[in-house]
PDB file of N, CA and C in Angstrom:
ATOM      1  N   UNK A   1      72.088 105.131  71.031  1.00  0.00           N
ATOM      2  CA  UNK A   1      73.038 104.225  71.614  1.00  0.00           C
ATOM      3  C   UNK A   1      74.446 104.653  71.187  1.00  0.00           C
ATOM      4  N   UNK A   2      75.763 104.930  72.121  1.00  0.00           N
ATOM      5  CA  UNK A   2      76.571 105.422  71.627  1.00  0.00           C
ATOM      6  C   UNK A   2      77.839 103.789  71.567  1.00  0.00           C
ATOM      7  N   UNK A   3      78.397 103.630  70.609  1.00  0.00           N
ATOM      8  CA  UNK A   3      79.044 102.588  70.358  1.00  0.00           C
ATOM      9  C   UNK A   3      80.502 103.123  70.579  1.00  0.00           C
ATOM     10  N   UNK A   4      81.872 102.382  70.993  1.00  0.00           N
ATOM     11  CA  UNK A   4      82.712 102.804  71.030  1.00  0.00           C
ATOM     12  C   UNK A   4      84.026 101.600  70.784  1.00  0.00           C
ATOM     13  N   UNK A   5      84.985 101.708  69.978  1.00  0.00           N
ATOM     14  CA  UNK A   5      85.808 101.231  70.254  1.00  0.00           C
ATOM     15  C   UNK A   5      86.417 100.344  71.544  1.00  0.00           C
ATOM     16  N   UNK A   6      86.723  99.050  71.817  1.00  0.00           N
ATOM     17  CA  UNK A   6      87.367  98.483  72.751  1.00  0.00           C
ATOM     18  C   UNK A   6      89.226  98.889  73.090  1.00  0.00           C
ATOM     19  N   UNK A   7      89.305  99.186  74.301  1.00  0.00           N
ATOM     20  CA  UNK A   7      90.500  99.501  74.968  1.00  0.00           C
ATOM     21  C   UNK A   7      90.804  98.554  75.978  1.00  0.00           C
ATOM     22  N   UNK A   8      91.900  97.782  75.934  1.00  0.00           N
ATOM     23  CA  UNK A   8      92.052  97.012  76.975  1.00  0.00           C
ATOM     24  C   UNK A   8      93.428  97.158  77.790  1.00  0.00           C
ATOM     25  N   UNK A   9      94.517  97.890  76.806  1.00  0.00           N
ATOM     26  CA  UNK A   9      96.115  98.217  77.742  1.00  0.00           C
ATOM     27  C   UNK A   9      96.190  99.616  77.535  1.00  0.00           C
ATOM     28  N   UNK A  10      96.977 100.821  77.705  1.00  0.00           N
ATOM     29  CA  UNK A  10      97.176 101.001  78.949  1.00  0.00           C
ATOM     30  C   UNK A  10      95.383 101.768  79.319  1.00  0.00           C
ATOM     31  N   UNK A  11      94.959 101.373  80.911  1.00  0.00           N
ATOM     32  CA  UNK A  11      93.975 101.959  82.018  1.00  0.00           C
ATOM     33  C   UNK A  11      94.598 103.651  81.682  1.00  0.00           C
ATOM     34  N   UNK A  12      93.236 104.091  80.743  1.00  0.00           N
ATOM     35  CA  UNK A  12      93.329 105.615  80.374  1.00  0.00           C
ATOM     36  C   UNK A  12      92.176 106.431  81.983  1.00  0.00           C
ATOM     37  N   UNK A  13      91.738 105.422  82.880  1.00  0.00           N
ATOM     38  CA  UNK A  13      91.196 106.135  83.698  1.00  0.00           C
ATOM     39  C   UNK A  13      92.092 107.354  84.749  1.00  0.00           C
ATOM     40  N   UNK A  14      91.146 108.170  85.188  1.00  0.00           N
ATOM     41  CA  UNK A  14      91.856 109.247  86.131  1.00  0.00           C
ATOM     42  C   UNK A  14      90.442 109.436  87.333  1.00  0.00           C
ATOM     43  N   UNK A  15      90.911 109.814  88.522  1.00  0.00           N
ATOM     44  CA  UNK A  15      90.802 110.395  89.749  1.00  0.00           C
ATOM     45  C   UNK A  15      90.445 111.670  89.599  1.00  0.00           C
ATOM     46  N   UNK A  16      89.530 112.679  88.949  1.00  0.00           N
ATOM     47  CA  UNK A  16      89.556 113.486  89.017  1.00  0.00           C
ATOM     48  C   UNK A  16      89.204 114.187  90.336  1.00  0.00           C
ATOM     49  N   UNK A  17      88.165 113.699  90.997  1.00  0.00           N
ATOM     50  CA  UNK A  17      87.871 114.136  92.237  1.00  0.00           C
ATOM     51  C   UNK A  17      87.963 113.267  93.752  1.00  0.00           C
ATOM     52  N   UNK A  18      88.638 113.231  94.664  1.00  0.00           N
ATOM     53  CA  UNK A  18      88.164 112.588  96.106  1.00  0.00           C
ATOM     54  C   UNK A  18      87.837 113.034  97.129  1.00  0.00           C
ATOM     55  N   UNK A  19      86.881 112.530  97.539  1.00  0.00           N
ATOM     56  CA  UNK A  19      86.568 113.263  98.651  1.00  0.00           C
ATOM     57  C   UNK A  19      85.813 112.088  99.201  1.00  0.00           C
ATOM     58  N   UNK A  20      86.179 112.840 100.608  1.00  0.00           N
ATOM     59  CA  UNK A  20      86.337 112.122 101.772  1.00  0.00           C
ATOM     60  C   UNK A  20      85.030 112.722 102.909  1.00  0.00           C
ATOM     61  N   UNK A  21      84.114 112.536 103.286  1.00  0.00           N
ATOM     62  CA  UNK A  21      82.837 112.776 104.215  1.00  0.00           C
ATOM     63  C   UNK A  21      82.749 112.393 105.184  1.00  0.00           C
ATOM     64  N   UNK A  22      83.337 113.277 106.364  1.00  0.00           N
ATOM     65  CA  UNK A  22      83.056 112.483 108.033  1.00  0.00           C
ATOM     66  C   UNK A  22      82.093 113.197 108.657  1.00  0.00           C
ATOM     67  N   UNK A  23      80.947 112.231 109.086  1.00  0.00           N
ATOM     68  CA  UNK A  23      79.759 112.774 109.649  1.00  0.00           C
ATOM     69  C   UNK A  23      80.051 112.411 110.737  1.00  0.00           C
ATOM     70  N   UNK A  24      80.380 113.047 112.237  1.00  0.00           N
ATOM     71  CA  UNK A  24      80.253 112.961 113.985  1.00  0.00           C
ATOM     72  C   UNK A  24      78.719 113.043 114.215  1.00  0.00           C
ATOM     73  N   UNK A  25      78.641 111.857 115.223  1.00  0.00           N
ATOM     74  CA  UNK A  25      77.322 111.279 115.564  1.00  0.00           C
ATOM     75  C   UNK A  25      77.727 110.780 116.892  1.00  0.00           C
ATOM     76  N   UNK A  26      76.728 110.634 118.159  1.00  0.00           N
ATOM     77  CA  UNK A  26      77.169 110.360 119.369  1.00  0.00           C
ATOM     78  C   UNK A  26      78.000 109.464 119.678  1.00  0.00           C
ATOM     79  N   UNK A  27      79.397 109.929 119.550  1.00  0.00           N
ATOM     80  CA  UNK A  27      79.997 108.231 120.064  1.00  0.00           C
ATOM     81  C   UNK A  27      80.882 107.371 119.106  1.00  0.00           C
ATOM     82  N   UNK A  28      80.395 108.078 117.725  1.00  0.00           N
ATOM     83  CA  UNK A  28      80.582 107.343 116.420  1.00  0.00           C
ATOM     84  C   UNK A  28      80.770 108.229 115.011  1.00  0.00           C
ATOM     85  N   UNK A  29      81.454 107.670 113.878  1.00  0.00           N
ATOM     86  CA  UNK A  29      81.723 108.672 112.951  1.00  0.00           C
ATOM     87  C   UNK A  29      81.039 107.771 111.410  1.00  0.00           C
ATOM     88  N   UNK A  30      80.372 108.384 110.908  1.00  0.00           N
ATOM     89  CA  UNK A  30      79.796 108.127 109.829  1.00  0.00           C
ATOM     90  C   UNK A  30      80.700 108.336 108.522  1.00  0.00           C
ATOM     91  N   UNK A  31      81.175 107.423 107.408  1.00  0.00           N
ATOM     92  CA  UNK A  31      82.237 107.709 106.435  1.00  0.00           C
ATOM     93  C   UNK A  31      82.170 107.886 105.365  1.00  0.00           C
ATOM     94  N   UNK A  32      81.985 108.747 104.418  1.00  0.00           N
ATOM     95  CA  UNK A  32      81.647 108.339 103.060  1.00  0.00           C
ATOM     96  C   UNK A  32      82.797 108.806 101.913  1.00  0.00           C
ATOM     97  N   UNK A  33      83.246 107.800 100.361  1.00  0.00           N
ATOM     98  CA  UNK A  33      83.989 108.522 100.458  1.00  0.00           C
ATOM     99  C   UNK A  33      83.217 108.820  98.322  1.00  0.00           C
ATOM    100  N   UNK A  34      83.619 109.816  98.079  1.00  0.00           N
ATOM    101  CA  UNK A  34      83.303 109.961  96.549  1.00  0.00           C
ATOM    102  C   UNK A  34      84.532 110.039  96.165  1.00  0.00           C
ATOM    103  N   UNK A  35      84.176 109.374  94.476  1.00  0.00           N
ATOM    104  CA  UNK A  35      85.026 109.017  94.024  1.00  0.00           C
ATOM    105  C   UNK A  35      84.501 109.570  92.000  1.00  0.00           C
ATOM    106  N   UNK A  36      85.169 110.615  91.752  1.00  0.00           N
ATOM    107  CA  UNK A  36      85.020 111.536  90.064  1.00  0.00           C
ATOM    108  C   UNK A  36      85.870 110.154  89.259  1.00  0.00           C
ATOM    109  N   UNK A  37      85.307 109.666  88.750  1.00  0.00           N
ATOM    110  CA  UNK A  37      86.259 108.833  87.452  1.00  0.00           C
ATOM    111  C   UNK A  37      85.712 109.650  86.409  1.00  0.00           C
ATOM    112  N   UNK A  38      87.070 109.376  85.665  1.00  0.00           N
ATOM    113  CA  UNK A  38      86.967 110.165  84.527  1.00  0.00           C
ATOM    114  C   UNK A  38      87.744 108.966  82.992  1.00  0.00           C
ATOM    115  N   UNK A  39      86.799 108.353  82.159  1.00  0.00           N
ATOM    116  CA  UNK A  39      87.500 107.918  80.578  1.00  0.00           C
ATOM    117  C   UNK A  39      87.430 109.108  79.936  1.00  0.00           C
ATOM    118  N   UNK A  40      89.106 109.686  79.779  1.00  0.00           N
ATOM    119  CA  UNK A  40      89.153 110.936  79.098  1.00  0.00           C
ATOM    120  C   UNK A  40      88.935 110.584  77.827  1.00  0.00           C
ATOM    121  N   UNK A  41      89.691 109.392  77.202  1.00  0.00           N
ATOM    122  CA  UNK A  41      89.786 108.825  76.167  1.00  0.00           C
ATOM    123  C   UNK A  41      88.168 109.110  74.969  1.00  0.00           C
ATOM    124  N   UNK A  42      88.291 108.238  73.704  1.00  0.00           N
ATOM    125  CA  UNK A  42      87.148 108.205  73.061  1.00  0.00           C
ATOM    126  C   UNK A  42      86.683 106.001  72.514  1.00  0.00           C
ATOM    127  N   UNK A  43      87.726 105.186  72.999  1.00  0.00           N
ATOM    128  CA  UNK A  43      87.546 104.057  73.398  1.00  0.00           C
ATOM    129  C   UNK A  43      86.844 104.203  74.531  1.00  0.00           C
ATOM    130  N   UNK A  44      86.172 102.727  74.836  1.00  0.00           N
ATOM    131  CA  UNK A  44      85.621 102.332  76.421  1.00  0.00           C
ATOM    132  C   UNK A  44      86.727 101.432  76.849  1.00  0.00           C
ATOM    133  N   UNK A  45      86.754 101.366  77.670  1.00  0.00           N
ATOM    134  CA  UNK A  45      87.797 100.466  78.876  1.00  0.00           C
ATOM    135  C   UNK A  45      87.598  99.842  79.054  1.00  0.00           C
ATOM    136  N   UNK A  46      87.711  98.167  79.138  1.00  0.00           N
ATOM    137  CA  UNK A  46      87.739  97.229  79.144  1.00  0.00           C
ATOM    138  C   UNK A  46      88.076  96.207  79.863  1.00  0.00           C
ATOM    139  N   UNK A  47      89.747  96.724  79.839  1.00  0.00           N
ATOM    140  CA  UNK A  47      90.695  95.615  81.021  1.00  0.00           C
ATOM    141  C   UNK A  47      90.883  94.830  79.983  1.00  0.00           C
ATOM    142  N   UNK A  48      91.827  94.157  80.730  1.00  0.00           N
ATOM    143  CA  UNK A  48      92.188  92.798  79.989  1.00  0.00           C
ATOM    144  C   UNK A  48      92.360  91.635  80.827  1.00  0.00           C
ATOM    145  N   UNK A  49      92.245  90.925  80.134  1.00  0.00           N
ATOM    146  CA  UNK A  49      91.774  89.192  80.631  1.00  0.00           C
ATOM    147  C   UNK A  49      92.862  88.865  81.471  1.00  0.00           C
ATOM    148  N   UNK A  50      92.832  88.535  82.806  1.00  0.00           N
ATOM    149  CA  UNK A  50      93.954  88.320  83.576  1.00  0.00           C
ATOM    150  C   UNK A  50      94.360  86.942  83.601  1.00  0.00           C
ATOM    151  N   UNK A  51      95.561  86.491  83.899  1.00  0.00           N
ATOM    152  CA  UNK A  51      96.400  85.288  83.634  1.00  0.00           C
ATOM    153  C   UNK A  51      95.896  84.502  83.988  1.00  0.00           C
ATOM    154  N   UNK A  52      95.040  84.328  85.122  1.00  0.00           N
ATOM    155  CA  UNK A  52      94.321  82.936  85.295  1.00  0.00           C
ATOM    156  C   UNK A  52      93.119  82.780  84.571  1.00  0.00           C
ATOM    157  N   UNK A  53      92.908  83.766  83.338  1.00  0.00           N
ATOM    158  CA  UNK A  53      91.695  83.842  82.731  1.00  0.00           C
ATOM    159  C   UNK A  53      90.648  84.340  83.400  1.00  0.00           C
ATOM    160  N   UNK A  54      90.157  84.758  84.437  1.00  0.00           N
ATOM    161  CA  UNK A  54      89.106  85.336  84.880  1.00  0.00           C
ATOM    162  C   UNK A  54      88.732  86.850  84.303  1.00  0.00           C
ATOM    163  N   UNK A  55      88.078  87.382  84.803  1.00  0.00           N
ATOM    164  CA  UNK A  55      87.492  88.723  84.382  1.00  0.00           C
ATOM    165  C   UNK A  55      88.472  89.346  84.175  1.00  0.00           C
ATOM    166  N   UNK A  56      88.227  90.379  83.326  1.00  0.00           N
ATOM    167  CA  UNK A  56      89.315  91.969  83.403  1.00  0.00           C
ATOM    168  C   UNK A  56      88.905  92.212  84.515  1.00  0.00           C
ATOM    169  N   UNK A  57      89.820  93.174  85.363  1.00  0.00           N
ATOM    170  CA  UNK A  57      89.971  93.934  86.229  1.00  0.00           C
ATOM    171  C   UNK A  57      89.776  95.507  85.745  1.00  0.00           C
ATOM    172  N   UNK A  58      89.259  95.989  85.736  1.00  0.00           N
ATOM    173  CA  UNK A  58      88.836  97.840  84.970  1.00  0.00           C
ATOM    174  C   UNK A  58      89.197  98.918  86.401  1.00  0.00           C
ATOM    175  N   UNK A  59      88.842  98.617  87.819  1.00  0.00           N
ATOM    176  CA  UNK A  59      89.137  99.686  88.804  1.00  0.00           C
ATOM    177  C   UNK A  59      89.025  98.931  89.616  1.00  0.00           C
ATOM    178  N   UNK A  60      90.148  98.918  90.389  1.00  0.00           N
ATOM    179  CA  UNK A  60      90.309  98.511  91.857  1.00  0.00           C
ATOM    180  C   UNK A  60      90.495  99.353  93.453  1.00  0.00           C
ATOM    181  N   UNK A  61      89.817  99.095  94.408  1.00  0.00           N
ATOM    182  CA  UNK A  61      90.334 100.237  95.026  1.00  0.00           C
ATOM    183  C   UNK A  61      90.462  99.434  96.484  1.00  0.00           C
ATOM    184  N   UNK A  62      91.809 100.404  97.288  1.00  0.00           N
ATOM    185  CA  UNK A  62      91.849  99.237  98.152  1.00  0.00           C
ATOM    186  C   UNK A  62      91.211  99.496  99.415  1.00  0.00           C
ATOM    187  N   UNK A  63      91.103  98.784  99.811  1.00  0.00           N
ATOM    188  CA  UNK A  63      90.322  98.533 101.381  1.00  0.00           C
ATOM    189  C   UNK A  63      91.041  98.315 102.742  1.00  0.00           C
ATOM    190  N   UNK A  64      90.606  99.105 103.531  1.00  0.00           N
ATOM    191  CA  UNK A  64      91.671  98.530 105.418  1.00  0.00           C
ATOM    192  C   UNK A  64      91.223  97.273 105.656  1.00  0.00           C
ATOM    193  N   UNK A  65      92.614  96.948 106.668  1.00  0.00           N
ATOM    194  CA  UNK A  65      92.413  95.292 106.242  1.00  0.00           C
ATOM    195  C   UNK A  65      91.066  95.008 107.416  1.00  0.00           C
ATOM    196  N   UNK A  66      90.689  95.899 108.262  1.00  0.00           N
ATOM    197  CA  UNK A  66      89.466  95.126 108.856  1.00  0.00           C
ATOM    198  C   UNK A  66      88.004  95.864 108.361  1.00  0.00           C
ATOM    199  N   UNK A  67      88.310  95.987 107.299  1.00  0.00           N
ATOM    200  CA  UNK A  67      86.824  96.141 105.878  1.00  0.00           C
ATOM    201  C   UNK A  67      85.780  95.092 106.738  1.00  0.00           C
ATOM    202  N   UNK A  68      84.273  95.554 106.924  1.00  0.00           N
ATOM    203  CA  UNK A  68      83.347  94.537 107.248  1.00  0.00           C
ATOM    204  C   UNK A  68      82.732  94.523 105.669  1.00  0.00           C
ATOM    205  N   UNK A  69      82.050  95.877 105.222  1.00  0.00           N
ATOM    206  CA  UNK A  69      81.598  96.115 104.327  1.00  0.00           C
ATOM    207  C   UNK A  69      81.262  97.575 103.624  1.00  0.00           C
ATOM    208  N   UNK A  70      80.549  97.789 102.676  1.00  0.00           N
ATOM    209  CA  UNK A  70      80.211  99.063 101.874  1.00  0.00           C
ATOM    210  C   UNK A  70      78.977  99.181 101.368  1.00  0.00           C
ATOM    211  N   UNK A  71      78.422 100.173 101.448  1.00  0.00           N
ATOM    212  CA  UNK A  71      77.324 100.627 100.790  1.00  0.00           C
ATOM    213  C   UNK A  71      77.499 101.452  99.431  1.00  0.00           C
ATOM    214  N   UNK A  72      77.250 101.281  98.412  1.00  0.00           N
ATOM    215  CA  UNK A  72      77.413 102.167  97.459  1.00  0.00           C
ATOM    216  C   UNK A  72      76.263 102.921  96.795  1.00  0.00           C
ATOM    217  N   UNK A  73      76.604 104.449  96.897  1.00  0.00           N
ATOM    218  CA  UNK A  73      75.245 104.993  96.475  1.00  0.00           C
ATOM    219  C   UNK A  73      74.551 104.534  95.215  1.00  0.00           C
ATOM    220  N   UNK A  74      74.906 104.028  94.434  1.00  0.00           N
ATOM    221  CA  UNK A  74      73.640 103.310  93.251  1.00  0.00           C
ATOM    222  C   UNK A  74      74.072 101.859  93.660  1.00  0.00           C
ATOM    223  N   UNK A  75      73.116 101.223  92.847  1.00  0.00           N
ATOM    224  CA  UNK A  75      72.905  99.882  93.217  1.00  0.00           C
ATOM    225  C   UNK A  75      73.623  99.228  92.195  1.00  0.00           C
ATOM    226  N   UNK A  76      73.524  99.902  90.579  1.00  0.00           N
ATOM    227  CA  UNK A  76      74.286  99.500  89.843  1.00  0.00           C
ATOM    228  C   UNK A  76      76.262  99.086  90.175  1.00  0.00           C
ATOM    229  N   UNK A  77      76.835 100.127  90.890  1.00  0.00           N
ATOM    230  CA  UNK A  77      78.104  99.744  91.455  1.00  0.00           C
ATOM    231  C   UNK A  77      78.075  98.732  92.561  1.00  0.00           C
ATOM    232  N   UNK A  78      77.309  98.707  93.476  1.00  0.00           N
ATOM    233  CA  UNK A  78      77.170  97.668  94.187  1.00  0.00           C
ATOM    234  C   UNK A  78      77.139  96.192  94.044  1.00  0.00           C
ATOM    235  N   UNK A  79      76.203  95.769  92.847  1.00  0.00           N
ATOM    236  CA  UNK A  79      76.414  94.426  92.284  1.00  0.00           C
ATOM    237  C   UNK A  79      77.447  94.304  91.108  1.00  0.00           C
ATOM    238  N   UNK A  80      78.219  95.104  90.754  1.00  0.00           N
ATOM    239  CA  UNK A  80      79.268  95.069  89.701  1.00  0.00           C
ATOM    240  C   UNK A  80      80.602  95.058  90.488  1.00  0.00           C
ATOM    241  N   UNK A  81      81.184  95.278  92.137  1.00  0.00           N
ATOM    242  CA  UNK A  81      81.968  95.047  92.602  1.00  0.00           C
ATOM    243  C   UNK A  81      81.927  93.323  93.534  1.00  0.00           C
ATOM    244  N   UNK A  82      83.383  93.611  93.309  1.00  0.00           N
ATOM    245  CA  UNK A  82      83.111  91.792  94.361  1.00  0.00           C
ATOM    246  C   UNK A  82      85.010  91.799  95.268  1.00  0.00           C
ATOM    247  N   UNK A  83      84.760  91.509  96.311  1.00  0.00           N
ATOM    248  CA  UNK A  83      85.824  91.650  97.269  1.00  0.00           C
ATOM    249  C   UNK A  83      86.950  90.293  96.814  1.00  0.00           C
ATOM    250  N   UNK A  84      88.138  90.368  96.547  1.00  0.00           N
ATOM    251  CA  UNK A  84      89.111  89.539  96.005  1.00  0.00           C
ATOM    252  C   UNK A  84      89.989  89.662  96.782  1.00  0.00           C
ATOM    253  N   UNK A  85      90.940  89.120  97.097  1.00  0.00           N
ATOM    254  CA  UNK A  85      92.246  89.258  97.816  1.00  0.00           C
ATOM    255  C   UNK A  85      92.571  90.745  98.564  1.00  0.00           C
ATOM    256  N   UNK A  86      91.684  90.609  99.568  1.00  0.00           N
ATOM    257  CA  UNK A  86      91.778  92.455 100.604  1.00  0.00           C
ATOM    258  C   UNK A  86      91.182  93.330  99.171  1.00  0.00           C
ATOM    259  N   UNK A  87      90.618  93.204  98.443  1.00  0.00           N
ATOM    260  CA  UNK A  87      90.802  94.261  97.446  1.00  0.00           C
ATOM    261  C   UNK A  87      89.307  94.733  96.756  1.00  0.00           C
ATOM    262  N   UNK A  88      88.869  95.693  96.708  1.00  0.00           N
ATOM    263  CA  UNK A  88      87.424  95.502  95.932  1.00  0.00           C
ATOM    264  C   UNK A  88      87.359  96.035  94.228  1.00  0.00           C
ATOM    265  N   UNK A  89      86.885  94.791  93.509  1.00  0.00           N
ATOM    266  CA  UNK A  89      87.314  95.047  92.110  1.00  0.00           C
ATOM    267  C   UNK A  89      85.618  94.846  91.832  1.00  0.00           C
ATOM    268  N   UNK A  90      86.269  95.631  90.065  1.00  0.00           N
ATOM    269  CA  UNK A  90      85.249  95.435  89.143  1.00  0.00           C
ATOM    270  C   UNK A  90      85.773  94.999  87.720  1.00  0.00           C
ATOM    271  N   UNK A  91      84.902  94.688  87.020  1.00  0.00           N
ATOM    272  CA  UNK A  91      84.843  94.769  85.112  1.00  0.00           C
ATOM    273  C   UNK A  91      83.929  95.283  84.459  1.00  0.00           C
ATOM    274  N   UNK A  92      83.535  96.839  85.235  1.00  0.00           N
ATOM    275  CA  UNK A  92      82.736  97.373  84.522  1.00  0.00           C
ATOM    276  C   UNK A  92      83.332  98.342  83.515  1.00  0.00           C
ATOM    277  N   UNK A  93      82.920  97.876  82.281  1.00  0.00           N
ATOM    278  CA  UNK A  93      83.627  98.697  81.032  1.00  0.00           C
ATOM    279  C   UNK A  93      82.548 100.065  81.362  1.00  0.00           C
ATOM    280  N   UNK A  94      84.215 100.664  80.897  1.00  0.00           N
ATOM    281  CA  UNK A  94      84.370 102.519  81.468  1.00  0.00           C
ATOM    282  C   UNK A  94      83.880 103.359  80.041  1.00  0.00           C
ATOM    283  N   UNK A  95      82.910 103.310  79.899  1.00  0.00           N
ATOM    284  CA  UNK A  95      82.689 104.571  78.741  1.00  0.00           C
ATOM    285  C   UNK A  95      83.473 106.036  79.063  1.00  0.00           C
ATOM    286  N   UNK A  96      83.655 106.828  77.289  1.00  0.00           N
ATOM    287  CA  UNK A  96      84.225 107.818  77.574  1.00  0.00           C
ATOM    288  C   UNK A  96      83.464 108.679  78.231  1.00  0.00           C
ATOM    289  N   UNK A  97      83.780 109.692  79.349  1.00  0.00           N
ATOM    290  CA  UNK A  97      83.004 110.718  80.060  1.00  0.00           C
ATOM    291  C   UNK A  97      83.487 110.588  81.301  1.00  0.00           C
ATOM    292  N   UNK A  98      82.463 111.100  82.704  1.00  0.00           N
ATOM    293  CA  UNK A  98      83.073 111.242  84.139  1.00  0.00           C
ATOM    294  C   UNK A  98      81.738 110.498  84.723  1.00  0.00           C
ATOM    295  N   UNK A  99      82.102 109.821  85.634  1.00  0.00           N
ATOM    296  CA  UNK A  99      81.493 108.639  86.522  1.00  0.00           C
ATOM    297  C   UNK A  99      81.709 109.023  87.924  1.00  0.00           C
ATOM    298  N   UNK A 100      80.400 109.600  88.808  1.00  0.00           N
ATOM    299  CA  UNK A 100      80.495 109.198  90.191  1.00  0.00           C
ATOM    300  C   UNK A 100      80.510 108.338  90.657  1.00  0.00           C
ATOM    301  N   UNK A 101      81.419 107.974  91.681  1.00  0.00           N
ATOM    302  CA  UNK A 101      81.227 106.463  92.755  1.00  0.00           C
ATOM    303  C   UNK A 101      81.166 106.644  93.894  1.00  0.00           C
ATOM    304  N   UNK A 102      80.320 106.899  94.574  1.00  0.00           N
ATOM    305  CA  UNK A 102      80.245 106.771  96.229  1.00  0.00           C
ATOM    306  C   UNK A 102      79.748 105.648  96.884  1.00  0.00           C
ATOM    307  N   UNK A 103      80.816 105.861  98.434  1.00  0.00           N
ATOM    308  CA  UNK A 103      80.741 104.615  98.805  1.00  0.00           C
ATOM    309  C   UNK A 103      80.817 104.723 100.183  1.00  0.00           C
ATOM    310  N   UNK A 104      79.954 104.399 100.451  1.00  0.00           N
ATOM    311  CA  UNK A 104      79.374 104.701 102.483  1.00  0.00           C
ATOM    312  C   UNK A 104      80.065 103.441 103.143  1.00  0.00           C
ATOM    313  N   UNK A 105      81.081 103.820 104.456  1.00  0.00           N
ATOM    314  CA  UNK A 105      81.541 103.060 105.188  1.00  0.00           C
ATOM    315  C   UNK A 105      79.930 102.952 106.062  1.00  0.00           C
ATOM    316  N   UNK A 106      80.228 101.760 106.936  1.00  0.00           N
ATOM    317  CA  UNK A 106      79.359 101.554 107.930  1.00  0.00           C
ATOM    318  C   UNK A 106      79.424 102.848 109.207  1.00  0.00           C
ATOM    319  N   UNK A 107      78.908 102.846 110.246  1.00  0.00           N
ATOM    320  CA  UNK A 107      79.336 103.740 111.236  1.00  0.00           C
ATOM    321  C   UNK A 107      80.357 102.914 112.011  1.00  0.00           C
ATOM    322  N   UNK A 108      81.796 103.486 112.485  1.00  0.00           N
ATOM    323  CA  UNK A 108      82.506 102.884 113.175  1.00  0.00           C
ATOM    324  C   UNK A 108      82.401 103.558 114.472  1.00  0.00           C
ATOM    325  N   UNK A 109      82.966 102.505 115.090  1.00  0.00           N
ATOM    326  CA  UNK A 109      83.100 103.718 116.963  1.00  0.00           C
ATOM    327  C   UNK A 109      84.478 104.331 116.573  1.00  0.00           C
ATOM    328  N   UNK A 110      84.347 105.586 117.534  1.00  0.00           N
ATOM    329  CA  UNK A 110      84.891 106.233 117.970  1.00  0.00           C
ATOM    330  C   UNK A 110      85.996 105.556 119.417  1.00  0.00           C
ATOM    331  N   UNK A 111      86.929 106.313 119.547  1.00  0.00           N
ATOM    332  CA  UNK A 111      87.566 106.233 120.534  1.00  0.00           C
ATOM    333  C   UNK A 111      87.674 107.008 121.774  1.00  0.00           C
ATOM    334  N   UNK A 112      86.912 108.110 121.394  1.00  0.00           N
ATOM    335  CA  UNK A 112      85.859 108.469 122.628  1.00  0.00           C
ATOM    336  C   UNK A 112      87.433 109.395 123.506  1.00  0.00           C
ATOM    337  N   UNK A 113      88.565 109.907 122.237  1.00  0.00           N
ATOM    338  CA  UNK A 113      89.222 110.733 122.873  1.00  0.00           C
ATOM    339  C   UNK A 113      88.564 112.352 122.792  1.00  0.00           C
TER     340      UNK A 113
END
């Protein structure tokens, strides 16, 4: 079990990788996008307790405003995010190391130019 120090100011996370996946399908485009997090640090991440007292906030990422929904390749990110003000957050404390996140749009239509 690796134990680590608590970090809650400043968000030592980074972006190491994005990428972006458009699959063309008749009519329609399939979306996916990955996402490399990286706690370079040797604390875990935490967040801190936001002013109305609710959860830390640890990674937010934002969403177009006509978002229906997301699929995320593990299931673990899936029930650890929750949609807030246009926005999809978590409080999952960030151990040190690199974290995939992928996250499958639905299929949208095309515009069929």
């Amino acid at each position: 079990m690796e134990v680590c120090d608590p970090l809650t100011d400043p968000c030592p996370l980074l972006a190491r990788r994005h990428d972006i996946e458009v699959e063309p399908l008749e009519g329609m485009l399939r979306v996916r996008e990955v996402l490399e997090i990286e706690n370079p640090g040797k604390a875990c991440y935490v967040g801190k307790v936001s002013d109305d007292g609710g959860e830390p906030v640890t990674l937010q990422l934002s969403i177009p405003a006509d978002f229906i929904r997301a699929t995320f390749d593990k299931e673990f990110y899936g029930r650890r995010f929750s949609l807030r003000s246009g926005k999809l957050l978590t409080s999952i404390p960030w151990t040190p190391g690199i974290r995939e996140l992928g996250i499958a749009c639905p299929v949208v239509p095309t515009c069929g130019c």
